[in-house]
C-alpha atoms as a PDB file:
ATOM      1  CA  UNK A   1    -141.371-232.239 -25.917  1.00  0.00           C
ATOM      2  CA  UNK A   2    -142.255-228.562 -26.364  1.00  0.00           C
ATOM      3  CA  UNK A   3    -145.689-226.973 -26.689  1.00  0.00           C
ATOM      4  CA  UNK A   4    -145.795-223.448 -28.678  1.00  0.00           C
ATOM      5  CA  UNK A   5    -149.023-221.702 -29.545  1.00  0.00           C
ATOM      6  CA  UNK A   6    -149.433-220.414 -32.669  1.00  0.00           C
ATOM      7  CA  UNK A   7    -148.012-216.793 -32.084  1.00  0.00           C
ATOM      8  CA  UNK A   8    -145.240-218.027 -30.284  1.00  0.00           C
ATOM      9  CA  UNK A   9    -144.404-220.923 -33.722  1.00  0.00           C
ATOM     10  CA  UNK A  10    -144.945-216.859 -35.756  1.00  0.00           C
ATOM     11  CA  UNK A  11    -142.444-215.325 -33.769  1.00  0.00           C
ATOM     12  CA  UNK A  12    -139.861-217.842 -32.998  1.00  0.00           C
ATOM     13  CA  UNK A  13    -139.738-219.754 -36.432  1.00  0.00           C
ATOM     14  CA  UNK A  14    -135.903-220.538 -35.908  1.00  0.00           C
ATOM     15  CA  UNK A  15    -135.895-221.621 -32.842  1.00  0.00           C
ATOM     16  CA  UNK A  16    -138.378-223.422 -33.086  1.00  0.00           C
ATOM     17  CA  UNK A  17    -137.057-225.419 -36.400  1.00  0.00           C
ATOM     18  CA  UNK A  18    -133.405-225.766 -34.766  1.00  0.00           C
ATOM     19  CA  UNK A  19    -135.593-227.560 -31.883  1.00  0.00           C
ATOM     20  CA  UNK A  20    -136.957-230.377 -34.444  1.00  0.00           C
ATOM     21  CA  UNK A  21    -133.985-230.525 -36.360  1.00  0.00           C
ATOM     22  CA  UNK A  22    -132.064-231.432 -32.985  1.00  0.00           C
ATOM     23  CA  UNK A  23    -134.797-234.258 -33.046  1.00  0.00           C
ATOM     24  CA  UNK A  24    -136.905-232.505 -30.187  1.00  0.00           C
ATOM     25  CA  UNK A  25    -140.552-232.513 -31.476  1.00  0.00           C
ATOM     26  CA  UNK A  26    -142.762-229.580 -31.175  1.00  0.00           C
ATOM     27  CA  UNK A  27    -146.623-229.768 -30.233  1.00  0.00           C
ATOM     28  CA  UNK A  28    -148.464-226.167 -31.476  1.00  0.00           C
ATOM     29  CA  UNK A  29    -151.320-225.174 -29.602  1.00  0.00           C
ATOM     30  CA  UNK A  30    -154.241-223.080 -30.345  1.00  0.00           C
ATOM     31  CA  UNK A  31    -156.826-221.980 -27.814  1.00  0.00           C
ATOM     32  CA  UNK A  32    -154.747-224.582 -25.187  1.00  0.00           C
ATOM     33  CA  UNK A  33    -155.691-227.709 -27.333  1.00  0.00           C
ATOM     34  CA  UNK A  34    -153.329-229.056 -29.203  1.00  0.00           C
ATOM     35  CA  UNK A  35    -153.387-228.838 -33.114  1.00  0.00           C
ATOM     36  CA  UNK A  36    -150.713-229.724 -34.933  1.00  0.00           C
ATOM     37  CA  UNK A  37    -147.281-231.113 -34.600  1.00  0.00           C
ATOM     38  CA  UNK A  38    -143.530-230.198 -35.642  1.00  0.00           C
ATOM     39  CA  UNK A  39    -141.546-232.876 -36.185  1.00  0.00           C
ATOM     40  CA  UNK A  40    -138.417-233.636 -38.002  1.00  0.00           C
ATOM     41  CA  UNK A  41    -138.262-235.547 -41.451  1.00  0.00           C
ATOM     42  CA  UNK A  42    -135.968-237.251 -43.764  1.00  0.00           C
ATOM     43  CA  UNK A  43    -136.269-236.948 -47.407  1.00  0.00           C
ATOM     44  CA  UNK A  44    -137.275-240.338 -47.568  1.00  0.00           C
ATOM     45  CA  UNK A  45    -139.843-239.173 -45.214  1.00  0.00           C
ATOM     46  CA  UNK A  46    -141.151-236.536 -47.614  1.00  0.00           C
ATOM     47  CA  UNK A  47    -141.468-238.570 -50.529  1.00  0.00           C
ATOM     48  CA  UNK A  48    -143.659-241.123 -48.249  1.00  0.00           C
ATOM     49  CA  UNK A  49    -145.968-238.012 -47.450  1.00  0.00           C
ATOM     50  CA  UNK A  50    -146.349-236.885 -50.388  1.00  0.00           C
ATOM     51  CA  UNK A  51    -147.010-240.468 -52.368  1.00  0.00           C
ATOM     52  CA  UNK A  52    -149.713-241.566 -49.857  1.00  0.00           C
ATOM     53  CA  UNK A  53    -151.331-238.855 -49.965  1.00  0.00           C
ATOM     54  CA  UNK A  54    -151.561-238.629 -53.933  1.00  0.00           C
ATOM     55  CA  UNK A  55    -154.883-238.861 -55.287  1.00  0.00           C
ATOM     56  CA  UNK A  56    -153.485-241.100 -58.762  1.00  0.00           C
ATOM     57  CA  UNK A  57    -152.015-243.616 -56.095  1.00  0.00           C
ATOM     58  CA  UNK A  58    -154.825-243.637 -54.208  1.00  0.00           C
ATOM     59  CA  UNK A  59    -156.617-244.380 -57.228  1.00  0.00           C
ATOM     60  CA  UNK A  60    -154.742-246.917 -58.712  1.00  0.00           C
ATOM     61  CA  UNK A  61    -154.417-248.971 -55.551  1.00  0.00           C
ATOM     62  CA  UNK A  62    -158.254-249.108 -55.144  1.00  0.00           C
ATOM     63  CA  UNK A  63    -158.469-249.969 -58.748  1.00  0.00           C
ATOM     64  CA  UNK A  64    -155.871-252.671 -58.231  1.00  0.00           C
ATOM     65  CA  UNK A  65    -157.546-253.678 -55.096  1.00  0.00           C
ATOM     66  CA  UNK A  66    -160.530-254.446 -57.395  1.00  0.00           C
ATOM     67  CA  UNK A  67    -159.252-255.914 -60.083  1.00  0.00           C
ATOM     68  CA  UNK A  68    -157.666-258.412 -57.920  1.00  0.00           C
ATOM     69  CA  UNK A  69    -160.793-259.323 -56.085  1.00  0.00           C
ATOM     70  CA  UNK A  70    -162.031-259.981 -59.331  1.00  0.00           C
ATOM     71  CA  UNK A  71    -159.952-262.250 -60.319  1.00  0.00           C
ATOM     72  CA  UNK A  72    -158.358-260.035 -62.866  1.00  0.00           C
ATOM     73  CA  UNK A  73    -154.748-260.625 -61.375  1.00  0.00           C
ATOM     74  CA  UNK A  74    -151.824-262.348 -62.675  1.00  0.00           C
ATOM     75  CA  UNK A  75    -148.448-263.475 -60.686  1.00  0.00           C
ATOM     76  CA  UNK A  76    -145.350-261.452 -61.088  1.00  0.00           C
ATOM     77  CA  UNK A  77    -144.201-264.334 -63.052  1.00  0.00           C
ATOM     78  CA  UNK A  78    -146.299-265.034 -65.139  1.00  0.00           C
ATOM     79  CA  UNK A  79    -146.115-261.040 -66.195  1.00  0.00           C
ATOM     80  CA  UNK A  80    -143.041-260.814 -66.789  1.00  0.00           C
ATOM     81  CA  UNK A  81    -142.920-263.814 -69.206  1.00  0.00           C
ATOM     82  CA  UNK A  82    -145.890-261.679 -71.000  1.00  0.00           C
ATOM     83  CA  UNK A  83    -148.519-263.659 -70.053  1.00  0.00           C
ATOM     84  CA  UNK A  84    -151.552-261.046 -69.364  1.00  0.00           C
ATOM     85  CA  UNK A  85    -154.641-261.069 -67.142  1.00  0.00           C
ATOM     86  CA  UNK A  86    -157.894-260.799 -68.840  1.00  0.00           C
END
């Protein structure tokens, strides 16, 4: 694993990407502590990122999380014969 500080990550951009992309992660550190991370990612990878960290999903799982914790839940089988939770 490589560490970078920040200028270095500025002026090395390339190299440092061709690093991760060879699957070598990169640690950038600011002031000699640590701060952030390089890694490399799939698309799959992406679309996990950006899905947890959408506030509508986060919404509607706490509002499902409620719902069923109030009993207002049905099973996937009874929903898809149309039978509806209260």
């Amino acid at each position: 694993m490589k560490f970078v500080s920040i200028s270095e990550l500025k002026n090395e951009t390339s190299s440092v990407v061709r690093r991760v992309q060879s699957g070598q992660p990169v640690v950038v550190v600011r002031h000699g502590k640590p701060c952030a991370a390089v890694i490399r990612l799939s698309e799959k990878d992406v679309d996990q990122l950006l899905f947890e960290d959408s506030p509508l999903v986060r919404r509607a799982v706490e509002e499902a999380l409620g719902d069923r914790k109030h009993g207002r839940s049905v099973t996937l089988k009874d929903y898809l014969r149309g039978k509806r939770s209260s």
